[in-house]
PDB file of N, CA and C in Angstrom:
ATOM      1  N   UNK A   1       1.514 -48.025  24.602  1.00  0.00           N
ATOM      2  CA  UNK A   1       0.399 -47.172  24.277  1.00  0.00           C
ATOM      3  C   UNK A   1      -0.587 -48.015  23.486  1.00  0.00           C
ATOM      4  N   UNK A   2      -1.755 -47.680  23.971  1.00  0.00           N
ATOM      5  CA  UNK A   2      -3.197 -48.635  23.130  1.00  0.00           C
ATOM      6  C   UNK A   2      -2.974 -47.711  21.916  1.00  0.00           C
ATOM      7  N   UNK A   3      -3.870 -48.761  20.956  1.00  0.00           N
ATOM      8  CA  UNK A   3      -4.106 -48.276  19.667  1.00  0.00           C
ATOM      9  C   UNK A   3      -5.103 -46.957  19.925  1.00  0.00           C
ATOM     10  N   UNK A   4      -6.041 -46.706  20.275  1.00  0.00           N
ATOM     11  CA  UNK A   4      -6.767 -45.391  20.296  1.00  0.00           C
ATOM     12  C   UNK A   4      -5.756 -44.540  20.764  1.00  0.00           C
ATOM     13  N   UNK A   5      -4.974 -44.428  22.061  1.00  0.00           N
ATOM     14  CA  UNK A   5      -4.103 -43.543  22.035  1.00  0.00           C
ATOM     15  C   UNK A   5      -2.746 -43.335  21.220  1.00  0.00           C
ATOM     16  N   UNK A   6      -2.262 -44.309  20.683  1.00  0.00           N
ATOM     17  CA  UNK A   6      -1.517 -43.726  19.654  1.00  0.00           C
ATOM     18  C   UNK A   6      -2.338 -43.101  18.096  1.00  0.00           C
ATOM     19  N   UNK A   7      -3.738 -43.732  17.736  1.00  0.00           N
ATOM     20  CA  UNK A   7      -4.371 -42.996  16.957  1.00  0.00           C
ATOM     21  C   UNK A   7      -4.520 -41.160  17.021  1.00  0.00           C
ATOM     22  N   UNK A   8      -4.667 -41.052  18.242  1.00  0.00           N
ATOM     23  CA  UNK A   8      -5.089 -39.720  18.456  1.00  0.00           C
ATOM     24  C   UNK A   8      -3.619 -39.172  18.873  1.00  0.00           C
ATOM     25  N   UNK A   9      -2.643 -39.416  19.190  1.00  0.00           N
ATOM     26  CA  UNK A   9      -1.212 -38.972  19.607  1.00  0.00           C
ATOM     27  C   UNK A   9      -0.994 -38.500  18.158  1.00  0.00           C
ATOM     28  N   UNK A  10      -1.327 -39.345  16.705  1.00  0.00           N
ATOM     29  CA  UNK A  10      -0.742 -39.294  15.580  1.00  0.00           C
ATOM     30  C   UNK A  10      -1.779 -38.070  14.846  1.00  0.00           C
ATOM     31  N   UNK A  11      -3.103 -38.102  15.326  1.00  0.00           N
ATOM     32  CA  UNK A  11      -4.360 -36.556  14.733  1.00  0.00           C
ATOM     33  C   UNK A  11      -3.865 -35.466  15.317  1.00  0.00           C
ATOM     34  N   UNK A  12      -3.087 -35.743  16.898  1.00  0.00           N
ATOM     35  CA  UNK A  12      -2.964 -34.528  17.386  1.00  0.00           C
ATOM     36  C   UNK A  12      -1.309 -33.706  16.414  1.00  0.00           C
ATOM     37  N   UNK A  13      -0.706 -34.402  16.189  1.00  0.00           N
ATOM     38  CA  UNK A  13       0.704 -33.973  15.589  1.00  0.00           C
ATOM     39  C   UNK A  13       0.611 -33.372  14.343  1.00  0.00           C
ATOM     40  N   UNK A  14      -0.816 -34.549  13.743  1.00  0.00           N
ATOM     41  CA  UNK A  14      -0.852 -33.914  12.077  1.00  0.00           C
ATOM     42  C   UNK A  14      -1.099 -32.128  12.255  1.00  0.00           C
ATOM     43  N   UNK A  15      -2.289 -32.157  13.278  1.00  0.00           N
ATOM     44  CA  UNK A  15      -3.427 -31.172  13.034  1.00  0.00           C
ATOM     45  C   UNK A  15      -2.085 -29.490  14.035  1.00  0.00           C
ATOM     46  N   UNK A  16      -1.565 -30.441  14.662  1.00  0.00           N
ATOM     47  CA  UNK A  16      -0.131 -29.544  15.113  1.00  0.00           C
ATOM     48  C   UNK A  16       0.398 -28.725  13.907  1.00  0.00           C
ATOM     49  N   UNK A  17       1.021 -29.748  13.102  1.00  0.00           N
ATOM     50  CA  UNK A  17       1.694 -29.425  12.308  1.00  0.00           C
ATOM     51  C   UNK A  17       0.814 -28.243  11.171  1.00  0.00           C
ATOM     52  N   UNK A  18      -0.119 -28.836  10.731  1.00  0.00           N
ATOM     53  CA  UNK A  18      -1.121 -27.887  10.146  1.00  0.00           C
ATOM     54  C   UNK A  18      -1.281 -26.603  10.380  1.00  0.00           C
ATOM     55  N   UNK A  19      -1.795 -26.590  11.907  1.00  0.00           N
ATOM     56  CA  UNK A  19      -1.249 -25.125  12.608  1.00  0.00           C
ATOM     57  C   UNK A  19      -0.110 -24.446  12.073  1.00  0.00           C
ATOM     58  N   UNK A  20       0.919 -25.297  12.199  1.00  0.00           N
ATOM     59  CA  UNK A  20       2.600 -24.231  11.709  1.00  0.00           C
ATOM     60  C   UNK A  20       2.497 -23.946  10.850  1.00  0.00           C
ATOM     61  N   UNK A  21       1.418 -24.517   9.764  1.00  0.00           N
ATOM     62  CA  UNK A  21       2.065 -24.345   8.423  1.00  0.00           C
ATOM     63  C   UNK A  21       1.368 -23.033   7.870  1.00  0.00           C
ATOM     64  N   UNK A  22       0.354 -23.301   8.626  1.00  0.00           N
ATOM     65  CA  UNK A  22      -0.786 -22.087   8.237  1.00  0.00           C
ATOM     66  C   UNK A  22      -0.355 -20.489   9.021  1.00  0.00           C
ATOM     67  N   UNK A  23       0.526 -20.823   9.820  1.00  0.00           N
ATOM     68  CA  UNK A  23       0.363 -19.737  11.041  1.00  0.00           C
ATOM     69  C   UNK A  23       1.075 -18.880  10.022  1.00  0.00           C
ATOM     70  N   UNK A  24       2.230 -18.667   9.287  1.00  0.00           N
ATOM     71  CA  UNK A  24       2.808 -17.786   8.659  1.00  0.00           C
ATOM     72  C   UNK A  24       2.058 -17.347   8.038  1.00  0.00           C
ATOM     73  N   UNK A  25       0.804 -17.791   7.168  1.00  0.00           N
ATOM     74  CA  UNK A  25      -0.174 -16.653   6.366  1.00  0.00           C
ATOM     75  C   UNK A  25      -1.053 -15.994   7.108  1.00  0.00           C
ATOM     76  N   UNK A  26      -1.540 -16.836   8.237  1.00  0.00           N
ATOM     77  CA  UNK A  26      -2.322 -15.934   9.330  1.00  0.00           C
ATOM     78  C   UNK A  26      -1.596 -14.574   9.874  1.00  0.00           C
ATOM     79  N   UNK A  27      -0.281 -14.521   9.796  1.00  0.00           N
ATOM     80  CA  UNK A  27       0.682 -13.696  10.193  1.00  0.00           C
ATOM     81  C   UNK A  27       0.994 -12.714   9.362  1.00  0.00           C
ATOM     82  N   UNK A  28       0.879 -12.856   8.103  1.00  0.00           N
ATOM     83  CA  UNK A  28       1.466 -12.227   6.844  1.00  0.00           C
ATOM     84  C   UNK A  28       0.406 -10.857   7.186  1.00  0.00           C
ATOM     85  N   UNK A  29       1.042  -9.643   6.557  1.00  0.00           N
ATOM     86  CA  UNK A  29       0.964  -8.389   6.456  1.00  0.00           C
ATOM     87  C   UNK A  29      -0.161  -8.649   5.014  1.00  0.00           C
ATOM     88  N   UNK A  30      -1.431  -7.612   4.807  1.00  0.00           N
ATOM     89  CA  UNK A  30      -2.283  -7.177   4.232  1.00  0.00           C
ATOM     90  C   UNK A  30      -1.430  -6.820   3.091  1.00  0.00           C
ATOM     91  N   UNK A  31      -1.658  -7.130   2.067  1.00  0.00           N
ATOM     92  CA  UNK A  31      -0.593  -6.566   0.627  1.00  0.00           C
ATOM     93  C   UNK A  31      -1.961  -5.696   0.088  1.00  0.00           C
ATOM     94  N   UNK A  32      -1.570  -4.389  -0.475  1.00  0.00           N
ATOM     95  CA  UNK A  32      -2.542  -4.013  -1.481  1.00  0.00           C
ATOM     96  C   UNK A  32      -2.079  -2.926  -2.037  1.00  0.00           C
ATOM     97  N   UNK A  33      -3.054  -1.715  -2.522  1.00  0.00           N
ATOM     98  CA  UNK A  33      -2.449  -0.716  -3.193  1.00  0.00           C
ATOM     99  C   UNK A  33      -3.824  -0.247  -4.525  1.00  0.00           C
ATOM    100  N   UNK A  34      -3.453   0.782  -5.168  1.00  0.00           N
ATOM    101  CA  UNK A  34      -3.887   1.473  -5.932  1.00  0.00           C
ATOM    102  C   UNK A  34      -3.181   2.835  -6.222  1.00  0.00           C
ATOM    103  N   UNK A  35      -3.568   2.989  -8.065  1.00  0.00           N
ATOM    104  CA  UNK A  35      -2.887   3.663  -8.765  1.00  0.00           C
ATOM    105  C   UNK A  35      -3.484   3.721 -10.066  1.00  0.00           C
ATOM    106  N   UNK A  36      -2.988   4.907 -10.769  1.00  0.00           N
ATOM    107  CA  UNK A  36      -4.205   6.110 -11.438  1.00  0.00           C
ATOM    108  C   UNK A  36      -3.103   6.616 -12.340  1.00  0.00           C
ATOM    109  N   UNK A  37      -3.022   6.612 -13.637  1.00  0.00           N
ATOM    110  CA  UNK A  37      -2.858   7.459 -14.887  1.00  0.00           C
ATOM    111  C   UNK A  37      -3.267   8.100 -15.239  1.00  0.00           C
ATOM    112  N   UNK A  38      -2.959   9.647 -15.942  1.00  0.00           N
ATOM    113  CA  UNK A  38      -3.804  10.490 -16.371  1.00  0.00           C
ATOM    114  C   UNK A  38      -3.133  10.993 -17.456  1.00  0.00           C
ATOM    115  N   UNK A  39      -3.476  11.018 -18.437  1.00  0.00           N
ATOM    116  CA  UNK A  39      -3.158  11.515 -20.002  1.00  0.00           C
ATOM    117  C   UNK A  39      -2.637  13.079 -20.003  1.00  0.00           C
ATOM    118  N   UNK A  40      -3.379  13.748 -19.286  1.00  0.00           N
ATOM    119  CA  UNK A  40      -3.051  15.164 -18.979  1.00  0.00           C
ATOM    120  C   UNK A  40      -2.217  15.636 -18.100  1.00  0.00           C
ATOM    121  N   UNK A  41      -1.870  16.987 -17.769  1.00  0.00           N
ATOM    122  CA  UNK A  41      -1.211  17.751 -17.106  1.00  0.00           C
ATOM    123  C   UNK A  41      -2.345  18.475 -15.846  1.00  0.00           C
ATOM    124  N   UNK A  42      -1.974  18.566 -14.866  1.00  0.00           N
ATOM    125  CA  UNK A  42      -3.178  18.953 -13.563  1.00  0.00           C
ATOM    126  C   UNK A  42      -3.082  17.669 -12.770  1.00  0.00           C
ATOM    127  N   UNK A  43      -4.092  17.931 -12.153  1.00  0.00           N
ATOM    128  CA  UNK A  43      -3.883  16.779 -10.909  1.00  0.00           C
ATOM    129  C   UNK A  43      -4.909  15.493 -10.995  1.00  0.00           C
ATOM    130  N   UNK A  44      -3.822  15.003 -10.816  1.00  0.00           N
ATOM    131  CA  UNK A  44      -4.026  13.125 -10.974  1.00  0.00           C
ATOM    132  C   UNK A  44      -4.696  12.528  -9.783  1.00  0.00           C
ATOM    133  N   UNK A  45      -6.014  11.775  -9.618  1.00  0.00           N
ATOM    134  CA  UNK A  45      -6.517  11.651  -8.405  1.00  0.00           C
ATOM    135  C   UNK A  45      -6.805   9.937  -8.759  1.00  0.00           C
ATOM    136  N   UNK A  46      -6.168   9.389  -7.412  1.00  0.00           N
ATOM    137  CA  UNK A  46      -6.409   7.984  -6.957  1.00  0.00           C
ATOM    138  C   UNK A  46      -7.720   7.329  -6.734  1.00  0.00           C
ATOM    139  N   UNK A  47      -8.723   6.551  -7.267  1.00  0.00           N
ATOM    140  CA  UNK A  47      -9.970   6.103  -6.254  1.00  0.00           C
ATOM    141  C   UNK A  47      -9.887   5.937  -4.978  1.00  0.00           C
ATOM    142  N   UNK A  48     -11.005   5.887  -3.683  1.00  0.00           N
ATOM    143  CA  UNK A  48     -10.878   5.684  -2.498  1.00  0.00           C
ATOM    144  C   UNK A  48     -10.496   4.401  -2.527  1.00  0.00           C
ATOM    145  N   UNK A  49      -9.563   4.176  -1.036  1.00  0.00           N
ATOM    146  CA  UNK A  49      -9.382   2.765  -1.353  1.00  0.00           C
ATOM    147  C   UNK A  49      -8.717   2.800   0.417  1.00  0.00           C
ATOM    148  N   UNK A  50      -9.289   0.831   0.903  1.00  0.00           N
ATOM    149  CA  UNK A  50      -9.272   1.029   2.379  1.00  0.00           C
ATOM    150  C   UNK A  50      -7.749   0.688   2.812  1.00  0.00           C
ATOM    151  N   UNK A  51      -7.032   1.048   3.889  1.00  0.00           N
ATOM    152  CA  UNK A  51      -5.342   1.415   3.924  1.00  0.00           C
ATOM    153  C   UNK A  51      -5.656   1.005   5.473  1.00  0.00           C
ATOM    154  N   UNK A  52      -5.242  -0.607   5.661  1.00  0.00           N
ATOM    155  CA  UNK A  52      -5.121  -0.790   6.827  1.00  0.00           C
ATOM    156  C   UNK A  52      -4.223  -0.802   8.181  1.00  0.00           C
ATOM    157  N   UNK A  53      -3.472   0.462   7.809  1.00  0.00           N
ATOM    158  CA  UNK A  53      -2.485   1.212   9.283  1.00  0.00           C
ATOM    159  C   UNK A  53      -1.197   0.617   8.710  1.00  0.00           C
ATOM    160  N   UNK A  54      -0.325   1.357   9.271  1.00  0.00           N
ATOM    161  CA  UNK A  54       1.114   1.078   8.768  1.00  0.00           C
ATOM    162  C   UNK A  54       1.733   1.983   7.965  1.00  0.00           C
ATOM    163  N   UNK A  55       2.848   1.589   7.348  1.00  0.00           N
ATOM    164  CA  UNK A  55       3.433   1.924   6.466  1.00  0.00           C
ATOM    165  C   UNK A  55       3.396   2.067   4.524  1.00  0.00           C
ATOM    166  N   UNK A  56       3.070   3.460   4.778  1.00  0.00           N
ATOM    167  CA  UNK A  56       2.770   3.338   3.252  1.00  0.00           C
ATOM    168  C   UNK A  56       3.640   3.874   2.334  1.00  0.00           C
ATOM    169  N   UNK A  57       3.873   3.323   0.942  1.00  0.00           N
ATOM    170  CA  UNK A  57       4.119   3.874  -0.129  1.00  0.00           C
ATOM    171  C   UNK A  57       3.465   4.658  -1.226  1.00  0.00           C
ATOM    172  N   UNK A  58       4.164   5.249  -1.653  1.00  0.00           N
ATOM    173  CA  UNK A  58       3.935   6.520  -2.335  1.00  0.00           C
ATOM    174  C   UNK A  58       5.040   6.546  -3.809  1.00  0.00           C
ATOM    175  N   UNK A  59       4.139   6.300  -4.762  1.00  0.00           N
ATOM    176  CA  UNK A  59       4.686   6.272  -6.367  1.00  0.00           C
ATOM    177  C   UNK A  59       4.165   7.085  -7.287  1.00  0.00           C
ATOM    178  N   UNK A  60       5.095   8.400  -7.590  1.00  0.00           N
ATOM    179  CA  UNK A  60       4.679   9.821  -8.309  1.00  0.00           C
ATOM    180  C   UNK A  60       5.939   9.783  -9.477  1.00  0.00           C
ATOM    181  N   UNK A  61       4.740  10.216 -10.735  1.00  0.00           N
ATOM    182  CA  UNK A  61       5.579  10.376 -12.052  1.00  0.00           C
ATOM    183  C   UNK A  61       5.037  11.901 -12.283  1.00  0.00           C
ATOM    184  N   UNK A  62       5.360  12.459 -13.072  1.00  0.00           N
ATOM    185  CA  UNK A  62       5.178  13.539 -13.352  1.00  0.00           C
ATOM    186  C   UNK A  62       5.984  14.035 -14.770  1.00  0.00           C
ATOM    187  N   UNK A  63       5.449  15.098 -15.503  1.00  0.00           N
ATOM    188  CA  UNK A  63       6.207  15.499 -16.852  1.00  0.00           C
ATOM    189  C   UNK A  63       6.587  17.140 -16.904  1.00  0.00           C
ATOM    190  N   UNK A  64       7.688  16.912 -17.607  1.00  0.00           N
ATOM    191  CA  UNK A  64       7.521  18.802 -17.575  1.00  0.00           C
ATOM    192  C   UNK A  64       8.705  19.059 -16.885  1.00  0.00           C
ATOM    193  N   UNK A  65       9.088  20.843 -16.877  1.00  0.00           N
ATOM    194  CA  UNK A  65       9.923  20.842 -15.709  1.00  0.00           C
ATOM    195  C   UNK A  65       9.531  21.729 -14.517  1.00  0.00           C
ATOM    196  N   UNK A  66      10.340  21.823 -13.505  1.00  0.00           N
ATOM    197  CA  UNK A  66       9.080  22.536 -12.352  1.00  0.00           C
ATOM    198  C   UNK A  66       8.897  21.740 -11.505  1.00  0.00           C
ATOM    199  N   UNK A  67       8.167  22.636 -10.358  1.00  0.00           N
ATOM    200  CA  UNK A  67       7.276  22.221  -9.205  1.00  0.00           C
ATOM    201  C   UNK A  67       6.613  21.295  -9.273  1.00  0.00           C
ATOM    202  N   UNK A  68       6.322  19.832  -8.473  1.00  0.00           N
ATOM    203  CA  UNK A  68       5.679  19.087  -8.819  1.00  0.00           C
ATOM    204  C   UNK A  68       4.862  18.569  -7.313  1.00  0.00           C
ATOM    205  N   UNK A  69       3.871  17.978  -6.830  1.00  0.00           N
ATOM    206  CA  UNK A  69       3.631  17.408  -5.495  1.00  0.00           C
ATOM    207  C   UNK A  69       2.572  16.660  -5.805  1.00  0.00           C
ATOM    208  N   UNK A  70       2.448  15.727  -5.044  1.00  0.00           N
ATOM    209  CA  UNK A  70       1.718  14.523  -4.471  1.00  0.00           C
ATOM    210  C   UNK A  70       1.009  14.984  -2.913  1.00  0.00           C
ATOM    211  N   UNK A  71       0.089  14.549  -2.490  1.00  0.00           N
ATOM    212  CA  UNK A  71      -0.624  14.294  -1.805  1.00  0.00           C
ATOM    213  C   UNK A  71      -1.643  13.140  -1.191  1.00  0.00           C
ATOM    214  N   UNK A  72      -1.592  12.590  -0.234  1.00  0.00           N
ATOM    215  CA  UNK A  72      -2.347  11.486   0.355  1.00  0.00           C
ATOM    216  C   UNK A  72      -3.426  12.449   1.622  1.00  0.00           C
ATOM    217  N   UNK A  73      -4.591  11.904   1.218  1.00  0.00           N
ATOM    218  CA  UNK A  73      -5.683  12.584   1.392  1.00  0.00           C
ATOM    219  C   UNK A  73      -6.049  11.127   2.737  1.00  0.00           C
ATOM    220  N   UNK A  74      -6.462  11.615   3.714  1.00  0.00           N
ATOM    221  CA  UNK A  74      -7.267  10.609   4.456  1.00  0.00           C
ATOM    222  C   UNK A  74      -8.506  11.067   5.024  1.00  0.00           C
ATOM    223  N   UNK A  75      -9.533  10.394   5.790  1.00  0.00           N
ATOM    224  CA  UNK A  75     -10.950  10.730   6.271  1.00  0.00           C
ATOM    225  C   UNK A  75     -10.113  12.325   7.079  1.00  0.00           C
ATOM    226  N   UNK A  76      -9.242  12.356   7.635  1.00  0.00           N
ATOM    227  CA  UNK A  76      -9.146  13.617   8.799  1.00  0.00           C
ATOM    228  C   UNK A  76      -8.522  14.558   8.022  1.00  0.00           C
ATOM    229  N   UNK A  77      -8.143  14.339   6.965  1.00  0.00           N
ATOM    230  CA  UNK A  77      -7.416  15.810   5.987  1.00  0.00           C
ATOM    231  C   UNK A  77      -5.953  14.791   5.126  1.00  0.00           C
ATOM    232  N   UNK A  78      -4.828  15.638   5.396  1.00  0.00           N
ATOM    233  CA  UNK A  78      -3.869  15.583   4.690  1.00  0.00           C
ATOM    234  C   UNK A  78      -3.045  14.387   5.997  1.00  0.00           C
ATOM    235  N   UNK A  79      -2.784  13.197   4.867  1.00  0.00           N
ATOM    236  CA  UNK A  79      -1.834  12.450   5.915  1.00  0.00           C
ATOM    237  C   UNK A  79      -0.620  12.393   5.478  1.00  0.00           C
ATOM    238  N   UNK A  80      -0.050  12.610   4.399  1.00  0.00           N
ATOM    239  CA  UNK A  80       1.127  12.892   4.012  1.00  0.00           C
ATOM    240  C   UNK A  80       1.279  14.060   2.282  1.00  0.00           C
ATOM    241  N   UNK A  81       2.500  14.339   2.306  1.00  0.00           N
ATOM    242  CA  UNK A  81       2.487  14.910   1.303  1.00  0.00           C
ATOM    243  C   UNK A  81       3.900  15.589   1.379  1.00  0.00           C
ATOM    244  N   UNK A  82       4.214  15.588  -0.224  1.00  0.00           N
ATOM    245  CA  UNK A  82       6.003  16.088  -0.675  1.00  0.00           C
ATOM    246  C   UNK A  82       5.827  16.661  -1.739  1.00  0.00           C
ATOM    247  N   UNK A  83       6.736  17.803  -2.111  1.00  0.00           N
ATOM    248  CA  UNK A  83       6.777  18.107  -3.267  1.00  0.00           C
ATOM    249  C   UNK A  83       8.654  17.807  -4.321  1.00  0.00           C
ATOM    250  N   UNK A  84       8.639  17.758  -5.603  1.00  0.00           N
ATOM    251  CA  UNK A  84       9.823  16.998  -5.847  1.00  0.00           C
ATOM    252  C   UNK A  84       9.769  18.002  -7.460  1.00  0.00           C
ATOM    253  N   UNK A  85      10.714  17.606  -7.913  1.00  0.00           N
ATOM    254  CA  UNK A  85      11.365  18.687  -9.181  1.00  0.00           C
ATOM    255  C   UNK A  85      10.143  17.368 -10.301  1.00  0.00           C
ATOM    256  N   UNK A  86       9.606  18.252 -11.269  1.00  0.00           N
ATOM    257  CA  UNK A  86       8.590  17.587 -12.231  1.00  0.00           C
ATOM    258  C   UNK A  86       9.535  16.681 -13.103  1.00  0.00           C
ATOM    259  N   UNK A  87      11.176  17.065 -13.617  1.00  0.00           N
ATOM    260  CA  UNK A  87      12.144  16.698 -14.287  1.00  0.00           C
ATOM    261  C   UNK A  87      12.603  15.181 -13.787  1.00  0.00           C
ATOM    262  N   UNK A  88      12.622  15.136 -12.166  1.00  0.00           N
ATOM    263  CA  UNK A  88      12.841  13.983 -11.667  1.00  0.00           C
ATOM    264  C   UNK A  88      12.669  12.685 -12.500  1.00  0.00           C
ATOM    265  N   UNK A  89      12.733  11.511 -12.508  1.00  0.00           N
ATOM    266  CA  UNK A  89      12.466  10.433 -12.417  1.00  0.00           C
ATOM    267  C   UNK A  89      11.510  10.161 -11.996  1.00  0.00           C
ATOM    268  N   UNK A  90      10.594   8.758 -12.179  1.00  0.00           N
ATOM    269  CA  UNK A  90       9.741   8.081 -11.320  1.00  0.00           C
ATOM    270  C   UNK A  90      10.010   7.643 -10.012  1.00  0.00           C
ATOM    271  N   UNK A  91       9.670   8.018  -9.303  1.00  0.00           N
ATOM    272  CA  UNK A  91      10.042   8.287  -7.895  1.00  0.00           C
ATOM    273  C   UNK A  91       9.222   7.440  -6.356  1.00  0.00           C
ATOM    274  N   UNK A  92       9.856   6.795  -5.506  1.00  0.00           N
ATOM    275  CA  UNK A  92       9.174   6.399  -4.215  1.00  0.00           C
ATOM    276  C   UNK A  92       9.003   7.225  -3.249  1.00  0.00           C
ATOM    277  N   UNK A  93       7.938   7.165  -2.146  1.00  0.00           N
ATOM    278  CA  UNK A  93       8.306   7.931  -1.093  1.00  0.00           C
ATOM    279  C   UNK A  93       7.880   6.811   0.111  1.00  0.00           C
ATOM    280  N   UNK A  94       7.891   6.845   1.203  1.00  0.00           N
ATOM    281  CA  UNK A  94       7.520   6.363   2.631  1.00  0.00           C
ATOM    282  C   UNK A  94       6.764   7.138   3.748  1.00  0.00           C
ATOM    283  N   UNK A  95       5.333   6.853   3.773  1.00  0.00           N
ATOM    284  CA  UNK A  95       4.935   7.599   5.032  1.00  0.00           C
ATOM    285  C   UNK A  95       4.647   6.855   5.760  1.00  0.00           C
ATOM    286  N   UNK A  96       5.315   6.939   7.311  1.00  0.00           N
ATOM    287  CA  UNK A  96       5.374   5.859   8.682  1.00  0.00           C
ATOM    288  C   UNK A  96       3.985   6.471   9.380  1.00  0.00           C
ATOM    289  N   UNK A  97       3.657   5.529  10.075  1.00  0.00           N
ATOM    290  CA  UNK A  97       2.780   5.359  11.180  1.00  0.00           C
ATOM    291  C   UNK A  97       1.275   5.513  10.604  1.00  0.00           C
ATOM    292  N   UNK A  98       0.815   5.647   9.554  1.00  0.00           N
ATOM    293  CA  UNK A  98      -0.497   5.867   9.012  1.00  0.00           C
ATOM    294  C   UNK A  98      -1.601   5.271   9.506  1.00  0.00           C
ATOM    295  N   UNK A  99      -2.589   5.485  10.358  1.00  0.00           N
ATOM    296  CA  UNK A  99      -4.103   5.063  10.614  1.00  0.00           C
ATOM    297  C   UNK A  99      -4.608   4.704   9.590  1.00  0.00           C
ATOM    298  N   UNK A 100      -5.074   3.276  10.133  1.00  0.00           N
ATOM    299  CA  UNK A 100      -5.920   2.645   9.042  1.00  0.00           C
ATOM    300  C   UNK A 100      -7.289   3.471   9.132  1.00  0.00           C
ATOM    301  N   UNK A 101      -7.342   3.529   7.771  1.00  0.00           N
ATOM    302  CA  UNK A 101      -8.767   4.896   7.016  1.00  0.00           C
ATOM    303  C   UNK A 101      -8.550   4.537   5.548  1.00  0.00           C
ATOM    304  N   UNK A 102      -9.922   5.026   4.964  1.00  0.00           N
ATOM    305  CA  UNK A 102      -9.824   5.326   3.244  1.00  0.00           C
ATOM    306  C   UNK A 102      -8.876   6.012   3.319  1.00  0.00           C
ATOM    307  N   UNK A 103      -8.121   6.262   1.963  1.00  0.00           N
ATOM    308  CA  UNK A 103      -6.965   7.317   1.444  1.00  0.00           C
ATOM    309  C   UNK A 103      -7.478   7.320  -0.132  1.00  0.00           C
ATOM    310  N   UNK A 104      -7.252   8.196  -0.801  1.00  0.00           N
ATOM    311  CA  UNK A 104      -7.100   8.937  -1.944  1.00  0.00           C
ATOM    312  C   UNK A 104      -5.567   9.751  -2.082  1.00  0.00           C
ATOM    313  N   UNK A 105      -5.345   9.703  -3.144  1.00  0.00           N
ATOM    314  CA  UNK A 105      -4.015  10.386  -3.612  1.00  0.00           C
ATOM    315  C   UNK A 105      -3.800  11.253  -4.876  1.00  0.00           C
ATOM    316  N   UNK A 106      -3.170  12.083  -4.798  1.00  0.00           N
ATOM    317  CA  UNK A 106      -3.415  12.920  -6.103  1.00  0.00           C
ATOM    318  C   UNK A 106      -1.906  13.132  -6.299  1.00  0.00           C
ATOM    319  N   UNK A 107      -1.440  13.772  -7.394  1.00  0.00           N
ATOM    320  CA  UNK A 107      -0.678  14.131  -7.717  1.00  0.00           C
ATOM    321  C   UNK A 107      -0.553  15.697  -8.712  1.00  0.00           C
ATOM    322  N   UNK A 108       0.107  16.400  -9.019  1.00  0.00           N
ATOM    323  CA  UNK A 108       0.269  17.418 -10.144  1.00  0.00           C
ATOM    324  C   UNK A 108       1.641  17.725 -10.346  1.00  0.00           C
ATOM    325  N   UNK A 109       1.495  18.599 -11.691  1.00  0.00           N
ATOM    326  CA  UNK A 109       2.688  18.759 -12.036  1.00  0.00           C
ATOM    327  C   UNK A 109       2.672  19.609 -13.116  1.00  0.00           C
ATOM    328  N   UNK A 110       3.514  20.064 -13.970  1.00  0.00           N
ATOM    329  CA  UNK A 110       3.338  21.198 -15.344  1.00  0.00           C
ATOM    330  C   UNK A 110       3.071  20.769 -16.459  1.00  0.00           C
ATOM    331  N   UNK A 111       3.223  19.515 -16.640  1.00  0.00           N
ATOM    332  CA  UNK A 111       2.869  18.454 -18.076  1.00  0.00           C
ATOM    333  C   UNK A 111       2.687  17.122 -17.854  1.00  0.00           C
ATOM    334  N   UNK A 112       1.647  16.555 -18.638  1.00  0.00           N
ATOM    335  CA  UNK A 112       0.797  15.302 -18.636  1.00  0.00           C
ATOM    336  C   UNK A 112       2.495  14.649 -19.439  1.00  0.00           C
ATOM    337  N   UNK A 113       1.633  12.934 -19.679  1.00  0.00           N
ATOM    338  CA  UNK A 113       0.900  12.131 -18.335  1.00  0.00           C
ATOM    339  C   UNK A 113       1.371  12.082 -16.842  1.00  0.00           C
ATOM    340  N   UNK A 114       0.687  11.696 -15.974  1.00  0.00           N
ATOM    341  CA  UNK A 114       1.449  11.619 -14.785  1.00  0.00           C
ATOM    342  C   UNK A 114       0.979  10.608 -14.250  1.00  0.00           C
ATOM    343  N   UNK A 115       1.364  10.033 -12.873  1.00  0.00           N
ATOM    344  CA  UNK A 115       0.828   8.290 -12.442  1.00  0.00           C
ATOM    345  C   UNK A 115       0.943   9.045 -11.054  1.00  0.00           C
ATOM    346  N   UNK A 116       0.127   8.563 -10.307  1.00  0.00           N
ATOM    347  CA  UNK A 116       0.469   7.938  -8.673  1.00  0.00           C
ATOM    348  C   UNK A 116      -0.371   7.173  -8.541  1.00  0.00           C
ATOM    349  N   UNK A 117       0.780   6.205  -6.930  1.00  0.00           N
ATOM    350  CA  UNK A 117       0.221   4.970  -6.763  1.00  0.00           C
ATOM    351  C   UNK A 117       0.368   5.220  -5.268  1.00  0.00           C
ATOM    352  N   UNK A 118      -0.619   4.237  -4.314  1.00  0.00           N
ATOM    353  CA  UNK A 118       0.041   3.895  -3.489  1.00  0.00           C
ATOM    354  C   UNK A 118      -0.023   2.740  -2.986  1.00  0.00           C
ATOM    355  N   UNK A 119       0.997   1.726  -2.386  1.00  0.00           N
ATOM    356  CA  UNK A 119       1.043   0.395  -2.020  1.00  0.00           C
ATOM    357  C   UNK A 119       0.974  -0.167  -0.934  1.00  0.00           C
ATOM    358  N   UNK A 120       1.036  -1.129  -0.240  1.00  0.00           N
ATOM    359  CA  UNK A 120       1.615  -1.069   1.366  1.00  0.00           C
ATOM    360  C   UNK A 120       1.573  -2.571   1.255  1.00  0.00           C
TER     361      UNK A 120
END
């Protein structure tokens, strides 16, 4: 092999390899999320925030004892939503198949503070 072609045999392998290395972040899943504290008792509301399809999480605290629920709000109405004992623990949930759209999230319950989050 001439020197120009082993020059370029050796750009083409680097710039190969480069490719591989990069391809796993090109690949990697969108990380994000948002989440909201509220000092009070009533309902706890998330800022809009953009939720690009998939699988989402859902993180509700609540105080008090009693009825408690969460809600995920999207552009078309209600895309998920549970209700759970206010006494509970800090708690996860999972909603599958979600269209990527803004979402907002709220939460309530019988006594402040309360948190929701959601992640994906």
């Amino acid at each position: 092999m001439n020197r120009s072609g082993k020059r370029a045999a050796v750009v083409g392998a680097v710039a190969a390899g480069a490719l591989a290395l990069a391809a796993p972040g090109a690949l990697a899943t969108e990380q994000g999320g948002t989440s909201k504290t509220c000092p009070d008792s009533g309902f706890c509301r998330t800022d809009p925030v953009w939720f690009p399809g998939g699988t989402l999480s859902v993180d509700a605290d609540v105080h008090g004892s009693g009825p408690a629920e969460w809600i995920v709000h999207g552009q078309n109405g209600v895309v998920c939503r549970t209700g759970f004992a206010a006494e509970a623990p800090p708690s996860s949930w999972v909603c599958f198949n979600v269209p990527a759209q803004t979402l907002e999230a709220n939460v309530g319950g019988p006594a402040g503070p309360s948190n929701i989050g959601l992640r994906w």
